[in-house]
C-alpha atoms as a PDB file:
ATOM      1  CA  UNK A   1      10.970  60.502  81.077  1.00  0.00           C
ATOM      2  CA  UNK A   2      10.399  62.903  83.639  1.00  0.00           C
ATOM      3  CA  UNK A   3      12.595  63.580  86.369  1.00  0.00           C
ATOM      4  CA  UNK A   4      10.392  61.588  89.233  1.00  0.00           C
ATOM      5  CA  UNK A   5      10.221  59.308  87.336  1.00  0.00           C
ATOM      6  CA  UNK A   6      13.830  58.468  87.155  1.00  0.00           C
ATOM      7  CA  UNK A   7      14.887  60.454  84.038  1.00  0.00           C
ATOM      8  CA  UNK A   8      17.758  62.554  83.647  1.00  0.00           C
ATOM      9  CA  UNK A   9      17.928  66.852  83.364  1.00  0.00           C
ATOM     10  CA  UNK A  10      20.293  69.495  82.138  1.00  0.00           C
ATOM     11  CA  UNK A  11      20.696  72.064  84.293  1.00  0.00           C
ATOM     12  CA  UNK A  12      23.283  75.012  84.706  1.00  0.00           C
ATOM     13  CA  UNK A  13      25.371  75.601  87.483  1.00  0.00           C
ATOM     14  CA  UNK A  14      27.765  78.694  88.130  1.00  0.00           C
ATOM     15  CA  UNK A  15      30.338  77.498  86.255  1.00  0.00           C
ATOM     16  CA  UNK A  16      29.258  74.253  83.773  1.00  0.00           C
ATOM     17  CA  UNK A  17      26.617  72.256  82.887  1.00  0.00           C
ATOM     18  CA  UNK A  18      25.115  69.806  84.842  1.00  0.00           C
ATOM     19  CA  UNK A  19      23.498  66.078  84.330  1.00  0.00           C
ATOM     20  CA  UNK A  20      20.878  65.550  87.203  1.00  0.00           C
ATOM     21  CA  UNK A  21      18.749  62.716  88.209  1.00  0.00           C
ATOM     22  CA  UNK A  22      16.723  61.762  91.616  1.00  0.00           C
ATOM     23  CA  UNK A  23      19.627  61.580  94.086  1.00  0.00           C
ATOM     24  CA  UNK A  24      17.574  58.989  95.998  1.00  0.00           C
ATOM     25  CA  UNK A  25      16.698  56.631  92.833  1.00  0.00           C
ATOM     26  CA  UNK A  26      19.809  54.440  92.615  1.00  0.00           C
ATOM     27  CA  UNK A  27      18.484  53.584  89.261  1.00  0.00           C
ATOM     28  CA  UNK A  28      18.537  57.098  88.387  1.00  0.00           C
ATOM     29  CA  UNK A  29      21.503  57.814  89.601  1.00  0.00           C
ATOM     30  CA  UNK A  30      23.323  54.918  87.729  1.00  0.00           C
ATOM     31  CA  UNK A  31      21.865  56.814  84.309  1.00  0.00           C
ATOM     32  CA  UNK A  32      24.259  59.175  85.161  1.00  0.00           C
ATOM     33  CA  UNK A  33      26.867  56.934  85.331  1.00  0.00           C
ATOM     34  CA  UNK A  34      26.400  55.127  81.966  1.00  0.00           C
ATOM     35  CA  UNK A  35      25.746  58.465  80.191  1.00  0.00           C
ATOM     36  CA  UNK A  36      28.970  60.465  81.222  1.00  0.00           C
ATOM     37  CA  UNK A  37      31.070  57.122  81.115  1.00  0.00           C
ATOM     38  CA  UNK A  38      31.705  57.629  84.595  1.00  0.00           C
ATOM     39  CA  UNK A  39      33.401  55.543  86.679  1.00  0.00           C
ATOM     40  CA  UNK A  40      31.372  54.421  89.681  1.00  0.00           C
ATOM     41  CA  UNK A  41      34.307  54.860  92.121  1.00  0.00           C
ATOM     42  CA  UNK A  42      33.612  58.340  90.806  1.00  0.00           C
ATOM     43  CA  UNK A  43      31.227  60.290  93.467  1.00  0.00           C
ATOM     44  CA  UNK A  44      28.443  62.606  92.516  1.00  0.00           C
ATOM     45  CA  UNK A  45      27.221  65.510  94.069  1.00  0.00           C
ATOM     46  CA  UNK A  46      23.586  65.598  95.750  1.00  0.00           C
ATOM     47  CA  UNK A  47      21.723  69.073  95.510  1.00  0.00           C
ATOM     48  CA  UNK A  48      19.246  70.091  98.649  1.00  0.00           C
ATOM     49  CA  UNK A  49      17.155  72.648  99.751  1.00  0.00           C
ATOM     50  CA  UNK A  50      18.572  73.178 103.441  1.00  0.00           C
ATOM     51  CA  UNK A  51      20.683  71.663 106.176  1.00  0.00           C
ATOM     52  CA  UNK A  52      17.348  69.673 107.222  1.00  0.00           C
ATOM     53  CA  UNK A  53      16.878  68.309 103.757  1.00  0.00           C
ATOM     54  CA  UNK A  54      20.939  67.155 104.027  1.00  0.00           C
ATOM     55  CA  UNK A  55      21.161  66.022 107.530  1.00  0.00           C
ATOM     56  CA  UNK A  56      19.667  62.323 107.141  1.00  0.00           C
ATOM     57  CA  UNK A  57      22.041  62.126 103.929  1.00  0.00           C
ATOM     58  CA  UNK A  58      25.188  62.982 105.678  1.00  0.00           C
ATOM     59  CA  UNK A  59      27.112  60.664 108.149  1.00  0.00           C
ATOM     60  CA  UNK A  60      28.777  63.636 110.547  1.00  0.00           C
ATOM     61  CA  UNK A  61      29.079  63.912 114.630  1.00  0.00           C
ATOM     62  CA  UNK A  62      27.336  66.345 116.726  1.00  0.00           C
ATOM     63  CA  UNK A  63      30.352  68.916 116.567  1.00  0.00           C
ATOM     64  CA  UNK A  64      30.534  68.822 112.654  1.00  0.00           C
ATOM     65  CA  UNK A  65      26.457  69.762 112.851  1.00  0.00           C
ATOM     66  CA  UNK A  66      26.699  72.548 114.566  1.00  0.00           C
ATOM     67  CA  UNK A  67      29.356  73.751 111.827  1.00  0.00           C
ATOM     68  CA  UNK A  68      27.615  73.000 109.178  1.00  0.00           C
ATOM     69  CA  UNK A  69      24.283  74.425 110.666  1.00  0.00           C
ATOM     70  CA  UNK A  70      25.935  77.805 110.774  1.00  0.00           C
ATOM     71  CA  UNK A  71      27.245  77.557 107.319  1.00  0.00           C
ATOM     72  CA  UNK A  72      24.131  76.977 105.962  1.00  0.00           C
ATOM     73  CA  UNK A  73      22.526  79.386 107.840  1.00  0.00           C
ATOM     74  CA  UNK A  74      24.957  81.820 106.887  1.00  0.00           C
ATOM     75  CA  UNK A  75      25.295  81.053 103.256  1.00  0.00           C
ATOM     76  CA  UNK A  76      22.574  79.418 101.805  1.00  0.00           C
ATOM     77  CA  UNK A  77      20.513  79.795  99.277  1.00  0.00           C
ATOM     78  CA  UNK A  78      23.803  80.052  97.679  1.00  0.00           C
ATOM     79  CA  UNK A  79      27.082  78.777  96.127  1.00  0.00           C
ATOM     80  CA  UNK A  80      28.391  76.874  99.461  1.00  0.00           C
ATOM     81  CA  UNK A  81      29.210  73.294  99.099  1.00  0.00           C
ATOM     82  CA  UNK A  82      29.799  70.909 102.017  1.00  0.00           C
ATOM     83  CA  UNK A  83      31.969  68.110 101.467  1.00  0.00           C
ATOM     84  CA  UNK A  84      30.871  64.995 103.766  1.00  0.00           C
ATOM     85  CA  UNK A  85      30.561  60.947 104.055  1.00  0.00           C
ATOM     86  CA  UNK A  86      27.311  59.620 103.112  1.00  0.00           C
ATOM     87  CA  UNK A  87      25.082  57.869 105.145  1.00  0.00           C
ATOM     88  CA  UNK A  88      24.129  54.362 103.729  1.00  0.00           C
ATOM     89  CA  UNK A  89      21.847  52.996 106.140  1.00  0.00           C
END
C-alpha cells in the first residue's frame, strides 16, 4: 500500500528509525498506532517542508509566529524541531 494511499514507510532519522504514514489520514495515522502498540494518549510527530506547510497545523498566537518564522528561517532544511498544540479545527 503506498504511502497516499494510507500505507505505512520506514524511514531514517538522525538518530533511529522511523514509522511514517500521511499525517493528515487519521486512518493512517491510527496504523501507526496499532503497529508500535502505542498508546493513543501517546503524540506523534508530523514532518513538513516549511513554516507555511506547518502554520495551518499548529494552534500558536501572533508572537509565537514570528519566533518560529525566524527559526525556520534560520534552521531549516535541518534538524530543528518545534514543539506546539495542534490545531483541530
Amino acid at each position: 500500500l503506498k504511502l497516499k494511499e494510507g500505507g505505512l514507510v520506514s524511514f531514517p532519522t538522525e538518530t533511529v528509525y522511523g514509522l511514517g504514514a500521511n499525517a493528515l489520514n487519521p486512518d493512517a495515522v491510527n496504523l501507526i498506532f496499532k503497529a508500535k502498540q502505542r498508546p493513543l494518549t501517546d503524540p506523534v510527530i508530523v514532518h513538513v517542508l516549511n513554516f507555511d506547510e506547518a502554520l495551518p497545523l499548529i494552534d500558536i498566537s501572533d508572537k509565537l509566529k514570528k519566533c518560529y518564522k525566524f527559526l525556520t528561517d534560520t534552521f531549516w532544511p535541518g534538524p530543528l524541531t518545534i514543539v506546539t498544540k495542534a490545531n483541530m479545527k
